[in-house]
PDB file of N, CA and C in Angstrom:
ATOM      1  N   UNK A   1      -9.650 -21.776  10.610  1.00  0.00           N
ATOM      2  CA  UNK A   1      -8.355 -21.838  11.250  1.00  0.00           C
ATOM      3  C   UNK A   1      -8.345 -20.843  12.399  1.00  0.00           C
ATOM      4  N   UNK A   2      -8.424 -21.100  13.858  1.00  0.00           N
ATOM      5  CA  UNK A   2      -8.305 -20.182  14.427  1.00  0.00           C
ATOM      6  C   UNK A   2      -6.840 -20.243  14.991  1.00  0.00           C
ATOM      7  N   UNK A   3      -6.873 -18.853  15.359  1.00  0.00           N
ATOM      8  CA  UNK A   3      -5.594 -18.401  15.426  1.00  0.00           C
ATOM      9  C   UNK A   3      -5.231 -18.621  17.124  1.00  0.00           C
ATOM     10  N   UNK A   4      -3.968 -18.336  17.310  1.00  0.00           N
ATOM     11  CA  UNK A   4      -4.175 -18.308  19.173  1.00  0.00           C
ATOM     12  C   UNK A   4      -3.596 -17.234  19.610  1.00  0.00           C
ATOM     13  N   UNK A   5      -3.688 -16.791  20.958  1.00  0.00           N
ATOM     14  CA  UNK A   5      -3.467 -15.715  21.577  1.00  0.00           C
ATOM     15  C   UNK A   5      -1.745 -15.080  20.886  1.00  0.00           C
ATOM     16  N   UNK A   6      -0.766 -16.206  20.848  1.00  0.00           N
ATOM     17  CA  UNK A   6       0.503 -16.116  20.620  1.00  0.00           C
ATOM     18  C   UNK A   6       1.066 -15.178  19.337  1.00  0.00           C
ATOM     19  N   UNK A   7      -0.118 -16.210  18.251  1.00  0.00           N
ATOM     20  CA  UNK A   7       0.033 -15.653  16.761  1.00  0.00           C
ATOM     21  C   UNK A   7      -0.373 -14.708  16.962  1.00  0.00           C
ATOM     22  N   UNK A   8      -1.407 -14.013  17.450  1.00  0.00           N
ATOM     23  CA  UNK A   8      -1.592 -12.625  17.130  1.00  0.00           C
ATOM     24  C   UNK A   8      -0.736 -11.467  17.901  1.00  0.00           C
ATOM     25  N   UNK A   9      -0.050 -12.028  18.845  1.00  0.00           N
ATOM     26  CA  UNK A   9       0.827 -11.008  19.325  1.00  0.00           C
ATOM     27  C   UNK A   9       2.274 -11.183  18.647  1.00  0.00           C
ATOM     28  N   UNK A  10       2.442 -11.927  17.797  1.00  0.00           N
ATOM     29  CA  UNK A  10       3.774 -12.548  16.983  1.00  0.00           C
ATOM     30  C   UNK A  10       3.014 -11.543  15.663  1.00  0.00           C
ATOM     31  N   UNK A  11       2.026 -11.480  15.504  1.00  0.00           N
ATOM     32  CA  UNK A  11       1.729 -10.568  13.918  1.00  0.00           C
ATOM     33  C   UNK A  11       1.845  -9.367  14.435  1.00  0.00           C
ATOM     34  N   UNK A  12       1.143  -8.855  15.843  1.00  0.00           N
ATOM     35  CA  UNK A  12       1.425  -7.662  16.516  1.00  0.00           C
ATOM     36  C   UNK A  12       2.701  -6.984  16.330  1.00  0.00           C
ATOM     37  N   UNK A  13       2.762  -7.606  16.559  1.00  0.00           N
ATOM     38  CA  UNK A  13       4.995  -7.364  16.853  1.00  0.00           C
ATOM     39  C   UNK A  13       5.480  -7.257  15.951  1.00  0.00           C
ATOM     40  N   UNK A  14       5.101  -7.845  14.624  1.00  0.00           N
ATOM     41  CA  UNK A  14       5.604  -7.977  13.097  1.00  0.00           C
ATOM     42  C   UNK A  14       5.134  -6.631  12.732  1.00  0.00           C
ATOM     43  N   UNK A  15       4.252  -6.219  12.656  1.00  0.00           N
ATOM     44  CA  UNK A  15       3.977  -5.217  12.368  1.00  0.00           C
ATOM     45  C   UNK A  15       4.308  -3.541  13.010  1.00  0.00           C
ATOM     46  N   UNK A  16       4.414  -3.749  14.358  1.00  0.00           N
ATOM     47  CA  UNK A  16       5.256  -2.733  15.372  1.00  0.00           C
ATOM     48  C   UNK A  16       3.938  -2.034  15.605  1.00  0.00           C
ATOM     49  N   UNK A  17       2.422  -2.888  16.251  1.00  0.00           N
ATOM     50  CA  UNK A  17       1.646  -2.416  17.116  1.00  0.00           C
ATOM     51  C   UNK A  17       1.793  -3.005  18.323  1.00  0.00           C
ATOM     52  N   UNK A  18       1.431  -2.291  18.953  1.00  0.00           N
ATOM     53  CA  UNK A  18       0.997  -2.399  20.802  1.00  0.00           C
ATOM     54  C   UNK A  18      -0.650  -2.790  20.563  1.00  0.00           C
ATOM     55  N   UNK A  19      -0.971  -4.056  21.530  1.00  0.00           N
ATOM     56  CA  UNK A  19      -2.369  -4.300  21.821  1.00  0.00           C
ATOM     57  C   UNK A  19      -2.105  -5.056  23.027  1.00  0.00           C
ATOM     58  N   UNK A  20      -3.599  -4.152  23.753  1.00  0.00           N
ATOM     59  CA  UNK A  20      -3.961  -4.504  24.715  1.00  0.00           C
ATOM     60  C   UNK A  20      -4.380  -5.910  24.951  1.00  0.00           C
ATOM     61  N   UNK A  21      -4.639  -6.847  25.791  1.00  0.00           N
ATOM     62  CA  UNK A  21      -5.092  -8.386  26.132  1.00  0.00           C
ATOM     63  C   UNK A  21      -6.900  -8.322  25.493  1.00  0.00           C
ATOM     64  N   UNK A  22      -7.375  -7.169  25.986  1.00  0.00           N
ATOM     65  CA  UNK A  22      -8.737  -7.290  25.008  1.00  0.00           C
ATOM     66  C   UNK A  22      -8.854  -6.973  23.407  1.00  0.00           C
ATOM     67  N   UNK A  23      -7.630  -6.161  22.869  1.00  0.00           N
ATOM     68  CA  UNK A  23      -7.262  -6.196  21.748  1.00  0.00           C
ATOM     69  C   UNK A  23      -7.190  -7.380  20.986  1.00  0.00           C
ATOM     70  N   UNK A  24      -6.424  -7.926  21.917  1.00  0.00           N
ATOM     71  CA  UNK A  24      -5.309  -9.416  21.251  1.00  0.00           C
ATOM     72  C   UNK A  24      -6.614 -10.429  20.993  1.00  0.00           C
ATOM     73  N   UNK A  25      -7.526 -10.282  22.023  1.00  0.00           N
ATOM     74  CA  UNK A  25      -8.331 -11.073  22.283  1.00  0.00           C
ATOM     75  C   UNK A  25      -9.912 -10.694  20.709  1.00  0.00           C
ATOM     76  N   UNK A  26     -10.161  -9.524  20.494  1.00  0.00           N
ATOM     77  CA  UNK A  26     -10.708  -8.963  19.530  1.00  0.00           C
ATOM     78  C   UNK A  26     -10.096  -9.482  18.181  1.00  0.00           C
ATOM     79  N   UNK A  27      -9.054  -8.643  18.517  1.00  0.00           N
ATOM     80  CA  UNK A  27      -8.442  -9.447  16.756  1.00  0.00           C
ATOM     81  C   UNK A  27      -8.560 -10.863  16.547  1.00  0.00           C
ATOM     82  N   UNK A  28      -8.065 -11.600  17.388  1.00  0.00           N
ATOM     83  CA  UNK A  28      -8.014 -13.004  17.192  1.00  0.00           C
ATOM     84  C   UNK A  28      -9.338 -13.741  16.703  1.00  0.00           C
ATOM     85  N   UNK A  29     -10.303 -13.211  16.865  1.00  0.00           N
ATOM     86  CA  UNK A  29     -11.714 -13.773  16.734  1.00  0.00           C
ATOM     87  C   UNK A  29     -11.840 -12.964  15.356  1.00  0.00           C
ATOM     88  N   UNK A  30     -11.619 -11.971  15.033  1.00  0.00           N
ATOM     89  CA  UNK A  30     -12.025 -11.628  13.849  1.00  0.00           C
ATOM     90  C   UNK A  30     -10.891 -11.805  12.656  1.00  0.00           C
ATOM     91  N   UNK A  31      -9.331 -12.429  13.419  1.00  0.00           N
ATOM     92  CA  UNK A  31      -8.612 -13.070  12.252  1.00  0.00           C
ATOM     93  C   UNK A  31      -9.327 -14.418  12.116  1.00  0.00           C
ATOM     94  N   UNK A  32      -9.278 -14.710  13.081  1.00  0.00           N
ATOM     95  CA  UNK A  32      -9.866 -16.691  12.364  1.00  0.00           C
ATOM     96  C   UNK A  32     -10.690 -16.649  11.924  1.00  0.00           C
ATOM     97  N   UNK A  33     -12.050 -15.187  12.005  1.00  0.00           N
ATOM     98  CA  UNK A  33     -12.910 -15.367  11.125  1.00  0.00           C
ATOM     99  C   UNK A  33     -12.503 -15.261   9.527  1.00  0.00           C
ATOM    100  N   UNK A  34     -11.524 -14.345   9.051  1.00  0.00           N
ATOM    101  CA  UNK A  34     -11.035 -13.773   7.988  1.00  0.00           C
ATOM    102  C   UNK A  34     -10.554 -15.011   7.476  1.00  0.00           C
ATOM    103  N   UNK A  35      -9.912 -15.555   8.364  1.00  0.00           N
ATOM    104  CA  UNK A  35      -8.965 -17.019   8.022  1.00  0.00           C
ATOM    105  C   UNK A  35     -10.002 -18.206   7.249  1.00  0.00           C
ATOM    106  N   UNK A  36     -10.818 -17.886   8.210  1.00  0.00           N
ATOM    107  CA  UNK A  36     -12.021 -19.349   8.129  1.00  0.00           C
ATOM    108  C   UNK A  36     -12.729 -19.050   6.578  1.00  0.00           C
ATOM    109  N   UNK A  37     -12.650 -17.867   6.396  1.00  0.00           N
ATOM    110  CA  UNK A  37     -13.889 -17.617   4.925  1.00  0.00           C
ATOM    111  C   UNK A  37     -12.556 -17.739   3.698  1.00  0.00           C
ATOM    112  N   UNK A  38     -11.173 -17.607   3.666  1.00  0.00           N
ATOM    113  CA  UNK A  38     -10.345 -17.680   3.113  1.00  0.00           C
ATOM    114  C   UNK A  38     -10.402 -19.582   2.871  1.00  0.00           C
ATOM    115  N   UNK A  39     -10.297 -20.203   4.286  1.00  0.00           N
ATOM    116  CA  UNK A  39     -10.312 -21.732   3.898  1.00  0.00           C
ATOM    117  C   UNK A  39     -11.341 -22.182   2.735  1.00  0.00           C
ATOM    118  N   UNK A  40     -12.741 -21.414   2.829  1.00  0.00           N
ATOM    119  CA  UNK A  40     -13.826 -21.705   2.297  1.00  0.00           C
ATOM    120  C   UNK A  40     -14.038 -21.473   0.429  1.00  0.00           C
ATOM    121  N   UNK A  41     -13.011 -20.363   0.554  1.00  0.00           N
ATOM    122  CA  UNK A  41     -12.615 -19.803  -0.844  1.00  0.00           C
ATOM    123  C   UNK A  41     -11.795 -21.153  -1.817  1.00  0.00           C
ATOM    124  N   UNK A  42     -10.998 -21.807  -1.017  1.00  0.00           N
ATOM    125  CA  UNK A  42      -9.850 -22.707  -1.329  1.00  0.00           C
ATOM    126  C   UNK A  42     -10.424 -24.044  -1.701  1.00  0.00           C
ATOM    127  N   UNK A  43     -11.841 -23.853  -1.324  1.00  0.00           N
ATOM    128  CA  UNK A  43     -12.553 -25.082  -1.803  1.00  0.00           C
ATOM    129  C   UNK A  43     -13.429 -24.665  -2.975  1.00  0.00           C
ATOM    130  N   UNK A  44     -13.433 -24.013  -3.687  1.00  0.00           N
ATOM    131  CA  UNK A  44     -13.578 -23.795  -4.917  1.00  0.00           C
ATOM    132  C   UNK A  44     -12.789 -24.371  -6.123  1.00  0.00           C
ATOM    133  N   UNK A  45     -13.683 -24.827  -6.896  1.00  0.00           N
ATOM    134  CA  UNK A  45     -12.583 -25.521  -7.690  1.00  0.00           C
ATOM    135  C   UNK A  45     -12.618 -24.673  -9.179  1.00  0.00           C
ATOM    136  N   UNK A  46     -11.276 -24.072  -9.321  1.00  0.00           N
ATOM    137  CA  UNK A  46     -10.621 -23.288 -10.551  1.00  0.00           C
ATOM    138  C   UNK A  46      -9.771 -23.542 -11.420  1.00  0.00           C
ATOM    139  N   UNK A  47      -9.828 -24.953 -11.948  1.00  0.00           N
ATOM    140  CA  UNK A  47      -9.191 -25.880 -12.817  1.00  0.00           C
ATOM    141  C   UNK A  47      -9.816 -25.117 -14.282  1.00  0.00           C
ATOM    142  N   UNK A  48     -11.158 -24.551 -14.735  1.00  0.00           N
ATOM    143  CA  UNK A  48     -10.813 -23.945 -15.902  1.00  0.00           C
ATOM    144  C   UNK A  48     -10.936 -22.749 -16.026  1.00  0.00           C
ATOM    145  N   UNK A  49     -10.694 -21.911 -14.839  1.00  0.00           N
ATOM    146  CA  UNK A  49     -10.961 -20.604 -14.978  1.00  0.00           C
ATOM    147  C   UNK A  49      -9.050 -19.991 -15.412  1.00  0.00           C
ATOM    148  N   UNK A  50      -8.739 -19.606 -16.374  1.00  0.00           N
ATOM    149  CA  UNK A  50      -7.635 -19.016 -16.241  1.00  0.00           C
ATOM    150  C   UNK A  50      -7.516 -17.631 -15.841  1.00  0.00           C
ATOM    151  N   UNK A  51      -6.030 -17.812 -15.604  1.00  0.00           N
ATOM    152  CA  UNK A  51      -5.223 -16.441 -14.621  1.00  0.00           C
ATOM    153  C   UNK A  51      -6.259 -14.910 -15.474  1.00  0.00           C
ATOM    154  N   UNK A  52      -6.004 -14.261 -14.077  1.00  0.00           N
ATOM    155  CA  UNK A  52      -7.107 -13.143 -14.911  1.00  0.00           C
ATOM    156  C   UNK A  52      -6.327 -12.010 -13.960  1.00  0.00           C
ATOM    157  N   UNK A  53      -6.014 -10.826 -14.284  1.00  0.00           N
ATOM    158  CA  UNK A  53      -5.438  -9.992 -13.853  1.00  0.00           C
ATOM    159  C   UNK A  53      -6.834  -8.869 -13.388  1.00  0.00           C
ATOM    160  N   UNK A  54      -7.584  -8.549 -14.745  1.00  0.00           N
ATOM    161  CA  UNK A  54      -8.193  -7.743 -14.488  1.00  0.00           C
ATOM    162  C   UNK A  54      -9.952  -8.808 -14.683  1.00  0.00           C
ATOM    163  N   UNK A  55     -10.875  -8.051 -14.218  1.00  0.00           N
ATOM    164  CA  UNK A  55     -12.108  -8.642 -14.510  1.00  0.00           C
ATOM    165  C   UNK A  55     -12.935  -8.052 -15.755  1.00  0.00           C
ATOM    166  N   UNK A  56     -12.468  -6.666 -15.985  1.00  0.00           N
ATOM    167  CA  UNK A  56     -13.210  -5.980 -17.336  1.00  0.00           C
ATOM    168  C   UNK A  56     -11.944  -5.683 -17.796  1.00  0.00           C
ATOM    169  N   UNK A  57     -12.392  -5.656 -18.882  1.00  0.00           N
ATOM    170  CA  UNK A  57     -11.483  -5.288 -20.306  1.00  0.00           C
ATOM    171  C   UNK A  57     -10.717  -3.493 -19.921  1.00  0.00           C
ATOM    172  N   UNK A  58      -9.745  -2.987 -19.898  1.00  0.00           N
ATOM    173  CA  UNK A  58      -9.288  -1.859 -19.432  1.00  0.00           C
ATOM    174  C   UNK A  58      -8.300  -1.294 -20.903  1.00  0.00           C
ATOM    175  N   UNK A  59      -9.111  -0.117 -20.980  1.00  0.00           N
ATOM    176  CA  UNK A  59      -8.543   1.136 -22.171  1.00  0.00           C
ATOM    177  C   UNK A  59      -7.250   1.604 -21.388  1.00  0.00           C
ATOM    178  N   UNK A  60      -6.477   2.242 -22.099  1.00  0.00           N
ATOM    179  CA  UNK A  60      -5.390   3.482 -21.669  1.00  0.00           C
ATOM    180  C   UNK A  60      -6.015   4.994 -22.197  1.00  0.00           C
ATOM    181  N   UNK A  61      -6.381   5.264 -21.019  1.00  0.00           N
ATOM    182  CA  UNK A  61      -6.651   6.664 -22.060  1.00  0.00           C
ATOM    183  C   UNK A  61      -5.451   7.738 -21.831  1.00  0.00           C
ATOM    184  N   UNK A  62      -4.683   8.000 -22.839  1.00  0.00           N
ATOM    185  CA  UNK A  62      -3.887   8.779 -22.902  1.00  0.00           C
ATOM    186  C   UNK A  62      -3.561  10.174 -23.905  1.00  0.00           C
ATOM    187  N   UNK A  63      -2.789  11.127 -23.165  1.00  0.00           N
ATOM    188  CA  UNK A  63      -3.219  12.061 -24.098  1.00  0.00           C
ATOM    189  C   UNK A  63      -1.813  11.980 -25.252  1.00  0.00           C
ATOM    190  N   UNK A  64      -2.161  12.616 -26.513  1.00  0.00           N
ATOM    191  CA  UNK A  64      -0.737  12.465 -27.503  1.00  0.00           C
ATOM    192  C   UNK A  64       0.515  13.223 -26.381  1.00  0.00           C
ATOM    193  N   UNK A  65       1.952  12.515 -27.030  1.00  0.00           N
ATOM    194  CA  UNK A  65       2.705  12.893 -25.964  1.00  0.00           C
ATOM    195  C   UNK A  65       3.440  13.803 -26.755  1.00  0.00           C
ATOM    196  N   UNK A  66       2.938  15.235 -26.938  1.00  0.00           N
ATOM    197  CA  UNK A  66       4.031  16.053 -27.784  1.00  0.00           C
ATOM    198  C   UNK A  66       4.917  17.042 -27.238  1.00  0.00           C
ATOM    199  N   UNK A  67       5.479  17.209 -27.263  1.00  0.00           N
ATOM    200  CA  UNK A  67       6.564  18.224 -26.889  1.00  0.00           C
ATOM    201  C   UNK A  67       6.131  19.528 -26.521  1.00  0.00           C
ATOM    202  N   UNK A  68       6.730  20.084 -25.873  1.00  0.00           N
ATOM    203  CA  UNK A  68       5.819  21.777 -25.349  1.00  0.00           C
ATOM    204  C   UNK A  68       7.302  22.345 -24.556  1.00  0.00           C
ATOM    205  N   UNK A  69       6.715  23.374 -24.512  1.00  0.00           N
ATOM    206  CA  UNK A  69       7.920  24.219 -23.639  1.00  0.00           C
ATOM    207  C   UNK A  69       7.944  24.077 -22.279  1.00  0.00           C
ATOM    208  N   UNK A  70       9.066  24.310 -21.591  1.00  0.00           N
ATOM    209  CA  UNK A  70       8.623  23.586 -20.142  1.00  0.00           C
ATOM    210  C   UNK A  70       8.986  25.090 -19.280  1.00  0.00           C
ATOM    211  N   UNK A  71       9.017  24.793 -18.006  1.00  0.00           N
ATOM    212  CA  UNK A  71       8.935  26.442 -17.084  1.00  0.00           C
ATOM    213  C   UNK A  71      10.113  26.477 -17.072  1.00  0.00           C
ATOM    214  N   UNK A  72       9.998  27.830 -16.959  1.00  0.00           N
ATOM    215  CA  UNK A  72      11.550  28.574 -16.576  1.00  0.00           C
ATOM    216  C   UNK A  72      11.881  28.290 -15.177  1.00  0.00           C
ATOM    217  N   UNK A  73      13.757  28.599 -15.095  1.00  0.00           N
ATOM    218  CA  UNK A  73      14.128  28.136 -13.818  1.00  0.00           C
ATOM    219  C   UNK A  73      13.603  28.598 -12.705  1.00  0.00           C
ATOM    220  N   UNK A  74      12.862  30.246 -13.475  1.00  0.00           N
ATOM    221  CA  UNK A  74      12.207  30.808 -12.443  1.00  0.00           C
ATOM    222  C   UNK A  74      10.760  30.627 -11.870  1.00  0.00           C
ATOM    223  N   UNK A  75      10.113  30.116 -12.672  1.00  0.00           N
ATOM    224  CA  UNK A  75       9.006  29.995 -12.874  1.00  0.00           C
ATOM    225  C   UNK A  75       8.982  28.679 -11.877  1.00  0.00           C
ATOM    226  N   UNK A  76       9.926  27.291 -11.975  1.00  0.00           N
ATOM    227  CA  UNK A  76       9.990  26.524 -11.046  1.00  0.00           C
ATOM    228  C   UNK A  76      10.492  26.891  -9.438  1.00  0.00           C
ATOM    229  N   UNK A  77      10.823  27.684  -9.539  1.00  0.00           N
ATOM    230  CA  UNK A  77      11.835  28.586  -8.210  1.00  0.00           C
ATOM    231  C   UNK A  77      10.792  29.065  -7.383  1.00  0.00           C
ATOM    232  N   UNK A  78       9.482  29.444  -7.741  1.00  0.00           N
ATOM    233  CA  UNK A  78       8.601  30.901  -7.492  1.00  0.00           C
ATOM    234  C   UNK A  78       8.107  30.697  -5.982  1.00  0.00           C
ATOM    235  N   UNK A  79       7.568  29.152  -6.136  1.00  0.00           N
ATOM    236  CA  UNK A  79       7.117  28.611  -4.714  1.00  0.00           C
ATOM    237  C   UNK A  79       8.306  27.963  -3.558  1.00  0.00           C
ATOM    238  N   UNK A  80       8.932  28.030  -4.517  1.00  0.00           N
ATOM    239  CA  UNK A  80      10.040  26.858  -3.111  1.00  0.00           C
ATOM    240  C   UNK A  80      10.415  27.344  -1.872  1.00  0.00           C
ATOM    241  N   UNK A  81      10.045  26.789  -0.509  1.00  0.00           N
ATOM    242  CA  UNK A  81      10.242  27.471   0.410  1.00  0.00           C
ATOM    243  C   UNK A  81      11.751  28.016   0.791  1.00  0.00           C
ATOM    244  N   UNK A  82      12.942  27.117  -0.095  1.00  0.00           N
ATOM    245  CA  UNK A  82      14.427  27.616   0.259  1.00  0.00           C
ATOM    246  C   UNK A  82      14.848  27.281  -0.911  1.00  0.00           C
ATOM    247  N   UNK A  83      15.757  28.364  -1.310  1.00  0.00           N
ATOM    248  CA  UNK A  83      16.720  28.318  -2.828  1.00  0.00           C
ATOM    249  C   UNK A  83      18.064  29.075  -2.381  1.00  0.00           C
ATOM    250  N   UNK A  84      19.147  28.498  -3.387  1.00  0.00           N
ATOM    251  CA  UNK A  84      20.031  29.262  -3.067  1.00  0.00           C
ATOM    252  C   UNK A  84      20.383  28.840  -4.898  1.00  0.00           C
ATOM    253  N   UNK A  85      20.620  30.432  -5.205  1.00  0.00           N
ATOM    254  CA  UNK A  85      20.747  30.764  -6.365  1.00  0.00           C
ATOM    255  C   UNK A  85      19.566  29.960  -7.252  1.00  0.00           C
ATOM    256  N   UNK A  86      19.962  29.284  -8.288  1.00  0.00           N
ATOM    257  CA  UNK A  86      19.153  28.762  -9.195  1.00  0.00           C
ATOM    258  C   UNK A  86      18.642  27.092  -8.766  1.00  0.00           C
ATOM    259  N   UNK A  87      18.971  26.775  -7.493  1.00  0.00           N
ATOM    260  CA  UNK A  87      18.760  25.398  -6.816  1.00  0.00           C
ATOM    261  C   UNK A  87      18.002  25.486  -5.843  1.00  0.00           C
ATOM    262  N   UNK A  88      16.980  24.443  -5.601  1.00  0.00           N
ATOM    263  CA  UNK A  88      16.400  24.550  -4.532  1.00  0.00           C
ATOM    264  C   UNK A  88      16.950  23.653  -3.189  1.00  0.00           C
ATOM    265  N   UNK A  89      16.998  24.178  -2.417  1.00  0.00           N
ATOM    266  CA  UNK A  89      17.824  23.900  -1.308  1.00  0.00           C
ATOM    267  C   UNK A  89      17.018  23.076   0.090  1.00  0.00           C
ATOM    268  N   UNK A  90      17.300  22.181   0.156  1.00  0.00           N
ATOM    269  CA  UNK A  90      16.704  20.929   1.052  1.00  0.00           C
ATOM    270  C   UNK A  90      17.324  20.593   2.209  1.00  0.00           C
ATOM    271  N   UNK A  91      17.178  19.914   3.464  1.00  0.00           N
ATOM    272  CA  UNK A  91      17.793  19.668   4.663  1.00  0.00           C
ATOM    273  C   UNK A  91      18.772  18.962   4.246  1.00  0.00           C
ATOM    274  N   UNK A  92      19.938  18.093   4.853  1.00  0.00           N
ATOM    275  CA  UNK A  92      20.592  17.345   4.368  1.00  0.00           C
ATOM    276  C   UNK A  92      19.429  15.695   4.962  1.00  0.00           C
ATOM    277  N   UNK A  93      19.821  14.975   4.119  1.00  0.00           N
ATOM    278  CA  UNK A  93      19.433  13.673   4.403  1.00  0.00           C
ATOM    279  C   UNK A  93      19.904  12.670   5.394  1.00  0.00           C
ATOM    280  N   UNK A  94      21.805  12.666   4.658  1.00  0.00           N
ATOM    281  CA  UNK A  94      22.107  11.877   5.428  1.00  0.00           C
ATOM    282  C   UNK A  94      23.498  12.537   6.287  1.00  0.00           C
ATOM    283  N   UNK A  95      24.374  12.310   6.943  1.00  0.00           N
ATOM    284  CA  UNK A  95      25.340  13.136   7.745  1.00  0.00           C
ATOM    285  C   UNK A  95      26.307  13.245   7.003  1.00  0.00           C
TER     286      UNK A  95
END
């Protein structure tokens, strides 16, 4: 599937890059290549392969989740570049 000069400055734009005419012209040859090996994939036929998330079998390794003491207010305080009193104090976000 090749692509044309248009689409790739319509994906350009979708995305909020700037490209140059030899850019536009670069990408485009190496999307339709991407495109073209994707068509090639689609001709595979996967009528009995079922849905597969993962390809190997995957453990959780986790550690027991027990309870522990957690830091003091000060102890969380120690690094923060701005506090006021027992809060750590941030720019405002919104107005």
């Amino acid at each position: 599937m090749a692509l044309t000069t248009d689409e790739v400055r319509h994906i350009a734009n979708l995305a909020r890059v700037a490209l140059s005419d030899a850019e536009v012209e670069r990408f485009r040859e190496q999307l339709s290549s991407i495109l073209e090996h994707f068509e090639t994939l689609t001709q595979i036929d996967t009528t009995d392969v079922p849905p597969t998330a993962q390809t190997l079998e995957l453990v959780n390794v986790e550690r027991p989740d027990e309870p522990r003491p957690s830091a003091t207010t000060d102890e969380v305080l120690l690094n923060a570049p701005r506090r006021d009193g027992p809060y750590l104090r941030v720019r405002a976000v919104l107005d």
